[in-house]
N, C-alpha and C. Protein backbone atom coordinates (compact mmCIF):
# COMPACT_ATOMS: atom_id res chain seq x y z
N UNK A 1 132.39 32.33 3.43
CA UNK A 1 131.64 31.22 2.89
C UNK A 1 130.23 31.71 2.55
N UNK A 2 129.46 31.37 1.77
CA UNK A 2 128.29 31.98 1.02
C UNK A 2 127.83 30.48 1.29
N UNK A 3 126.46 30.77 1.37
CA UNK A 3 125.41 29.65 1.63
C UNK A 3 123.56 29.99 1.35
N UNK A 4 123.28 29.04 0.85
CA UNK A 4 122.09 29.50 0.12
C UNK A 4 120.83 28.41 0.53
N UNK A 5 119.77 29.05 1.44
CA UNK A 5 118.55 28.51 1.81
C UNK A 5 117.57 29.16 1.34
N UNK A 6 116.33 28.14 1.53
CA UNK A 6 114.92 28.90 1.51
C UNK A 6 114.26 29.03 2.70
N UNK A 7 113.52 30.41 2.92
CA UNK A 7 112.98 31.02 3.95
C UNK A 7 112.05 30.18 3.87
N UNK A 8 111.76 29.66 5.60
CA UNK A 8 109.93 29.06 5.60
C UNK A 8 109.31 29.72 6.55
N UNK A 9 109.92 30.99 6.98
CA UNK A 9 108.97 31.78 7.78
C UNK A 9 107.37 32.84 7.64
N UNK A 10 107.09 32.55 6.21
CA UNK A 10 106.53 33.05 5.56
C UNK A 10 106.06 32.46 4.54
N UNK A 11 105.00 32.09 3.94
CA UNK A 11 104.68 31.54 2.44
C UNK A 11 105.59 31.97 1.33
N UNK A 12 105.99 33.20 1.17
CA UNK A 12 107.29 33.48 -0.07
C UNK A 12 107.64 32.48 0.00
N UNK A 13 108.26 32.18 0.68
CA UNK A 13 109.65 31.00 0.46
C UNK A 13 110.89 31.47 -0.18
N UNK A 14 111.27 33.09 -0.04
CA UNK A 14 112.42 33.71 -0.31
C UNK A 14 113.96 32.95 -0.26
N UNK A 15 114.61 32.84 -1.24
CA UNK A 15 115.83 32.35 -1.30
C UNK A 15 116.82 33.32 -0.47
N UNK A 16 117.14 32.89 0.46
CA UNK A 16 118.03 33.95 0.99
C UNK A 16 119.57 33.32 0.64
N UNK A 17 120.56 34.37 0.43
CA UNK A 17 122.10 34.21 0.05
C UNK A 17 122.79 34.19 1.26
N UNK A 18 123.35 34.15 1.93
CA UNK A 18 123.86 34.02 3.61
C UNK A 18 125.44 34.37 3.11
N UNK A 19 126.63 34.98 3.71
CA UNK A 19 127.77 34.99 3.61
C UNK A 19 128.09 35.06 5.57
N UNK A 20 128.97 34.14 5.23
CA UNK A 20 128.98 33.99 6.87
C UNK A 20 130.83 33.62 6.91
N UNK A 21 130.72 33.88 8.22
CA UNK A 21 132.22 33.68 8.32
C UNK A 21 132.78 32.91 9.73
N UNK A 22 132.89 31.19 9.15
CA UNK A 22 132.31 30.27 10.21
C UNK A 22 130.70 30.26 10.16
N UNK A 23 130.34 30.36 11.89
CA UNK A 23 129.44 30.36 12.08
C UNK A 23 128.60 31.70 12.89
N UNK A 24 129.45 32.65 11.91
CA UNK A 24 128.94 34.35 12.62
C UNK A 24 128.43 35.23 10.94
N UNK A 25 127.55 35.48 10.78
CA UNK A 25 126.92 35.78 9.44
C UNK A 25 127.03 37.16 9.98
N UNK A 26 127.74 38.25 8.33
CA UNK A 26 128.20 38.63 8.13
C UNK A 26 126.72 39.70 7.20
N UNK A 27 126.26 39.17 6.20
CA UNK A 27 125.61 39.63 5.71
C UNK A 27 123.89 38.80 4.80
N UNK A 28 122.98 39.48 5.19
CA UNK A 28 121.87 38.36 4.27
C UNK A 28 121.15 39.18 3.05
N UNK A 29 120.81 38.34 1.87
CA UNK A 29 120.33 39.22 1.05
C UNK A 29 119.45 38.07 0.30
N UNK A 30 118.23 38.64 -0.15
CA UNK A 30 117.09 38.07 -0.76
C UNK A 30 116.01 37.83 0.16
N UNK A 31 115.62 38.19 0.81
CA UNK A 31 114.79 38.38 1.86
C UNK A 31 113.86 39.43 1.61
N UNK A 32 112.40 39.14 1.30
CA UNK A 32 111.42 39.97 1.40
C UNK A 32 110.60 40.86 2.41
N UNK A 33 111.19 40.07 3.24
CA UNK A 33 110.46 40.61 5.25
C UNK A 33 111.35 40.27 5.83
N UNK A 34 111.33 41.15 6.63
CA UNK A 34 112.35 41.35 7.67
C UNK A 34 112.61 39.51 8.67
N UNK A 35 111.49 39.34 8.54
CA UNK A 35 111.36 38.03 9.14
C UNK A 35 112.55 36.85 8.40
N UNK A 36 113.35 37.23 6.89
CA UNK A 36 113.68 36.20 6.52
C UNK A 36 115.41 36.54 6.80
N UNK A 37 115.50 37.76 7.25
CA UNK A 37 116.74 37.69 7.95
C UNK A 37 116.73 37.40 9.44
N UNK A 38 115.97 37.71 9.56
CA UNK A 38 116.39 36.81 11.36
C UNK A 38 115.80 35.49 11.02
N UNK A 39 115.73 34.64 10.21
CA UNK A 39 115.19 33.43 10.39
C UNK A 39 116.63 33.21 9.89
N UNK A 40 117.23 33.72 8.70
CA UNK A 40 118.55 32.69 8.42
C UNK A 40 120.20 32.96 9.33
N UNK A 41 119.82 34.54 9.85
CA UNK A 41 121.01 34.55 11.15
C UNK A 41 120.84 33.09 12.37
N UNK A 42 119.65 32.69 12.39
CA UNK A 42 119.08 32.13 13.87
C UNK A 42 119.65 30.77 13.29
N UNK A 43 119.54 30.30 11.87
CA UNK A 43 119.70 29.03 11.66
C UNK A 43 120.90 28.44 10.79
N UNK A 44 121.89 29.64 11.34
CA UNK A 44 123.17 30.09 10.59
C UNK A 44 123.89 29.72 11.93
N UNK A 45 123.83 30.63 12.99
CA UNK A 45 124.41 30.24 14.24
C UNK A 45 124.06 29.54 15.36
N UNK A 46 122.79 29.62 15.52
CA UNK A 46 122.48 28.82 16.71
C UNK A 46 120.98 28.01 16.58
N UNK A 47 120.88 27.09 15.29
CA UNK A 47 120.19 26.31 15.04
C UNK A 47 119.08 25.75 16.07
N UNK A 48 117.87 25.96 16.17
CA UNK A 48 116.82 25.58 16.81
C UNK A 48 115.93 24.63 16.76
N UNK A 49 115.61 23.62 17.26
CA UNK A 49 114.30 23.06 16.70
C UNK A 49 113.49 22.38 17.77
N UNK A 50 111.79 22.45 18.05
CA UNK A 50 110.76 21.74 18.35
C UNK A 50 110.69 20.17 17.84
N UNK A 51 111.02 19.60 19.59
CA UNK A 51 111.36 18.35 19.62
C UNK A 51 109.95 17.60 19.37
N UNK A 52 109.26 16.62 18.61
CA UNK A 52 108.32 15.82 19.42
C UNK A 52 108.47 14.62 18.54
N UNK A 53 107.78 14.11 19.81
CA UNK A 53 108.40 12.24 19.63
C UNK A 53 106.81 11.86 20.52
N UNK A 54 107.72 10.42 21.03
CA UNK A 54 106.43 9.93 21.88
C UNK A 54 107.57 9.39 23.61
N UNK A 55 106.62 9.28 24.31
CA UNK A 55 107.31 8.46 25.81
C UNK A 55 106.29 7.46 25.94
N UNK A 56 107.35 6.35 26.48
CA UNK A 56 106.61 5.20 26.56
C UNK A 56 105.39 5.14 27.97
N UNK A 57 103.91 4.67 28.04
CA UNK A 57 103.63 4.78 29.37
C UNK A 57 103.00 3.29 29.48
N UNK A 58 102.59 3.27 31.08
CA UNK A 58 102.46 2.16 32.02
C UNK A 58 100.97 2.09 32.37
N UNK A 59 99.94 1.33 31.79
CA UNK A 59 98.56 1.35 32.74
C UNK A 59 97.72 2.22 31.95
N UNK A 60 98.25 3.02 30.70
CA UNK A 60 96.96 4.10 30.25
C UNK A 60 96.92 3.11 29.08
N UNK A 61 95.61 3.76 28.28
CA UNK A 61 94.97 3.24 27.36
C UNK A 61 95.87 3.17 26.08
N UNK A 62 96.98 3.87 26.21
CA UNK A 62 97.47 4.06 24.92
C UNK A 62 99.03 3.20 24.94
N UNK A 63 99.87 2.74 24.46
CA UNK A 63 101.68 2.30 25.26
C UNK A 63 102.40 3.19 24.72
N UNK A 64 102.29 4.89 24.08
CA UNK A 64 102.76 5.43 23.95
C UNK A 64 101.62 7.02 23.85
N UNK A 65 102.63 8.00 24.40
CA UNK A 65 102.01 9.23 24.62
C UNK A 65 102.90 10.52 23.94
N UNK A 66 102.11 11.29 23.03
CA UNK A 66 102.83 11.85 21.99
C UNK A 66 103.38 12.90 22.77
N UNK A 67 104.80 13.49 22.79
CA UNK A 67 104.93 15.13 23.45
C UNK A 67 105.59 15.63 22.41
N UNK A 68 106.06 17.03 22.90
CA UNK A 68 106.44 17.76 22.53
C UNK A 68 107.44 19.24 23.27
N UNK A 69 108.54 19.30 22.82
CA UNK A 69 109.45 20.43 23.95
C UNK A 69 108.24 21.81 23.74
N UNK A 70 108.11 22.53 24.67
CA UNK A 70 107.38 23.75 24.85
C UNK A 70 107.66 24.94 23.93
N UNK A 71 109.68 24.96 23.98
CA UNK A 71 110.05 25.61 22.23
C UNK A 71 111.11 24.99 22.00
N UNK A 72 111.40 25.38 21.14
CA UNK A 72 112.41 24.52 20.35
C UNK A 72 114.08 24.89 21.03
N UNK A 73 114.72 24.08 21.14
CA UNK A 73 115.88 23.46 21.76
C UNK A 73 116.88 23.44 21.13
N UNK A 74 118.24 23.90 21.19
CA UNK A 74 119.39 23.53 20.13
C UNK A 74 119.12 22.37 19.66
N UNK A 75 119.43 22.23 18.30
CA UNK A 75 119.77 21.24 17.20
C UNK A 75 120.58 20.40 17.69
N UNK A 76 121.45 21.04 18.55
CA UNK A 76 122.85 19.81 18.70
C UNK A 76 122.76 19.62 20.25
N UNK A 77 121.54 19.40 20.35
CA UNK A 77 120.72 18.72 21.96
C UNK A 77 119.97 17.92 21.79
N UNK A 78 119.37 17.34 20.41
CA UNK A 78 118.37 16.35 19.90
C UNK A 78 118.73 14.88 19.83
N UNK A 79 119.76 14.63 19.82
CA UNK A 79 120.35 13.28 20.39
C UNK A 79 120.03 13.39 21.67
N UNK A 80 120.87 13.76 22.44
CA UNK A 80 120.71 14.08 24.36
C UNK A 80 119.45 13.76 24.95
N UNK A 81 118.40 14.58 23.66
CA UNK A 81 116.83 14.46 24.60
C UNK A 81 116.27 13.49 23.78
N UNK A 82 116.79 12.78 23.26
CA UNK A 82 115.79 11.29 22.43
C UNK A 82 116.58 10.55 23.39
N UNK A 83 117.29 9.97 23.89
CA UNK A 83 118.36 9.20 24.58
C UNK A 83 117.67 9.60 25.98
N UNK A 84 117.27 10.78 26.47
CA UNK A 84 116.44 10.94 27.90
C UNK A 84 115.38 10.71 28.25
N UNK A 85 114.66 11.09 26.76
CA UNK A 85 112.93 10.79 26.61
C UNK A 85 113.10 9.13 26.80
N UNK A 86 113.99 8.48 25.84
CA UNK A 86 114.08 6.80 26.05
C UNK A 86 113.77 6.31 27.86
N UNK A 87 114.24 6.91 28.69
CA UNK A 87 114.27 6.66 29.81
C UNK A 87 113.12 7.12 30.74
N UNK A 88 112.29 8.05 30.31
CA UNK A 88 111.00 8.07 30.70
C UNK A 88 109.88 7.28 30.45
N UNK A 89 108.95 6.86 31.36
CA UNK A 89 107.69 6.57 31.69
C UNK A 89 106.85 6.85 31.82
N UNK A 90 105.45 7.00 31.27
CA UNK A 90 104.02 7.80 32.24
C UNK A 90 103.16 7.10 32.91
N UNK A 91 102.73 6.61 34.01
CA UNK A 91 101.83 6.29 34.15
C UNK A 91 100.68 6.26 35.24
N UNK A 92 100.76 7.74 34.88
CA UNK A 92 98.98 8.44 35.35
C UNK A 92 98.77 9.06 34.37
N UNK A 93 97.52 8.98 34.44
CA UNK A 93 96.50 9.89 33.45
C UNK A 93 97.06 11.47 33.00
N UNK A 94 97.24 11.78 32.03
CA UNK A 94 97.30 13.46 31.17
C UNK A 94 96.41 13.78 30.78
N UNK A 95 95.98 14.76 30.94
CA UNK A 95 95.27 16.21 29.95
C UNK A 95 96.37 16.46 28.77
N UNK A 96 96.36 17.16 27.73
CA UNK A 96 96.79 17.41 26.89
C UNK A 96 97.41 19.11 27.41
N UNK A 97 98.53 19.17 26.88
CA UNK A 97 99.08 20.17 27.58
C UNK A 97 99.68 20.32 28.44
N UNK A 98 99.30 18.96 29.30
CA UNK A 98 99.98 18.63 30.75
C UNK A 98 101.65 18.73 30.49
N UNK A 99 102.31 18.86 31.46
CA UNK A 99 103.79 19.09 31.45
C UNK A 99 103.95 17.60 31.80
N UNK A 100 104.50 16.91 31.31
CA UNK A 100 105.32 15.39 31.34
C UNK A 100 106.94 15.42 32.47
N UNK A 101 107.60 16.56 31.59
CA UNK A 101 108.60 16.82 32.32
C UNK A 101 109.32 18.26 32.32
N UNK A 102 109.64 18.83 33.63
CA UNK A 102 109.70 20.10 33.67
C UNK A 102 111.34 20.77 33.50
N UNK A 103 111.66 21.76 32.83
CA UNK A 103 112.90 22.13 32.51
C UNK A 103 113.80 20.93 32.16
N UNK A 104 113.27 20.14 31.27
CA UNK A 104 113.92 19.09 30.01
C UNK A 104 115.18 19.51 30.25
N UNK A 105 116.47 18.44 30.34
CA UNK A 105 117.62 18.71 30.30
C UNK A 105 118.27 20.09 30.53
N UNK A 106 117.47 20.60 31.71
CA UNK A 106 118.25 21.79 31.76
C UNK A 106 118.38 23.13 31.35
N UNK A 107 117.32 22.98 30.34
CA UNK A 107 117.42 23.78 28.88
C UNK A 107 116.13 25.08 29.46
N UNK A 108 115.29 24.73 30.14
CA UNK A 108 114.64 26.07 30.39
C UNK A 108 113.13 25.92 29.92
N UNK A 109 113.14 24.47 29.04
CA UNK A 109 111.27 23.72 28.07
C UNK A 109 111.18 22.63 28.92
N UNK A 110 109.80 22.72 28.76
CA UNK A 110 109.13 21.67 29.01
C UNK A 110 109.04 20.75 28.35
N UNK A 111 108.85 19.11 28.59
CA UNK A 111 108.19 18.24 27.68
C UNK A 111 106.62 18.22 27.67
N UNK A 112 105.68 18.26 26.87
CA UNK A 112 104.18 18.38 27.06
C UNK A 112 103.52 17.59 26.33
N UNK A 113 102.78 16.95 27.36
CA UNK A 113 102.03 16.03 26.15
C UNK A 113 101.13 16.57 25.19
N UNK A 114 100.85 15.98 23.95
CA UNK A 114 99.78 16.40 23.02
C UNK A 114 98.68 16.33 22.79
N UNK A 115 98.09 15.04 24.11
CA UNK A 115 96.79 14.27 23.68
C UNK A 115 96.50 14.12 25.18
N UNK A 116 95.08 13.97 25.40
CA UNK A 116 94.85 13.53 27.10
C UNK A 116 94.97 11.41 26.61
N UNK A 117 95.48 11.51 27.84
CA UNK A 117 95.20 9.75 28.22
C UNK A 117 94.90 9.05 29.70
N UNK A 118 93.73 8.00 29.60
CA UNK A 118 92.95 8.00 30.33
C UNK A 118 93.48 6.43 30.79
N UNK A 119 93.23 6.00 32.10
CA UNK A 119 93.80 4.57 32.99
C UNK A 119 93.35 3.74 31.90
N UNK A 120 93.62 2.35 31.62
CA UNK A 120 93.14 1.41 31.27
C UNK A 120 91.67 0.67 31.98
């Protein structure tokens, strides 16, 4: 099967050609830096992505607190952790950066908040 993306690991924006067989790539071509073949093996087989959303909190100034996973998480775990984040709460004060929640589903990331928030 042949499959055809654009690289965003780089400003080029190189069209890379992918021939893959399933989901085990076989060969990549159109790639200017080395960077645009390991970007389309990575998102050929084991799809990645940096979760951020918000969690709802209790008592701070804000009723929602922005995070973010520490790195990015299988693709086909992004249901799982919107459906978990739903079930979280904050309510004490964050620094920005602060860890919200530690080894997220298991996975090895953190959830982190983005912003400090302060009591009401």
């Amino acid at each position: 099967m042949k499959r055809t993306m654009t690289c965003i690991e780089c400003p080029k924006g190189c069209t890379l050609e992918i021939e893959a067989d399933g989901a085990r790539v076989i060969s990549v071509s159109g790639h200017q830096c080395r960077r645009g073949d390991k970007y389309a093996r990575q998102e050929t087989e084991a799809p990645m992505r940096t979760l951020t959303t918000s969690v709802l909190t209790r008592g701070l100034e804000l009723k929602m607190l922005p995070v973010r996973t520490s790195r990015p998480i299988p693709k086909d775990k992004l249901f799982e952790a919107m459906d978990a984040i739903k079930r979280l709460t904050v309510t004490s004060p964050v620094k920005a950066g602060a860890v919200v929640a530690t080894d997220f589903l298991g996975l090895g990331v953190d959830l982190v908040a983005c912003r400090p928030l302060e009591k009401l």
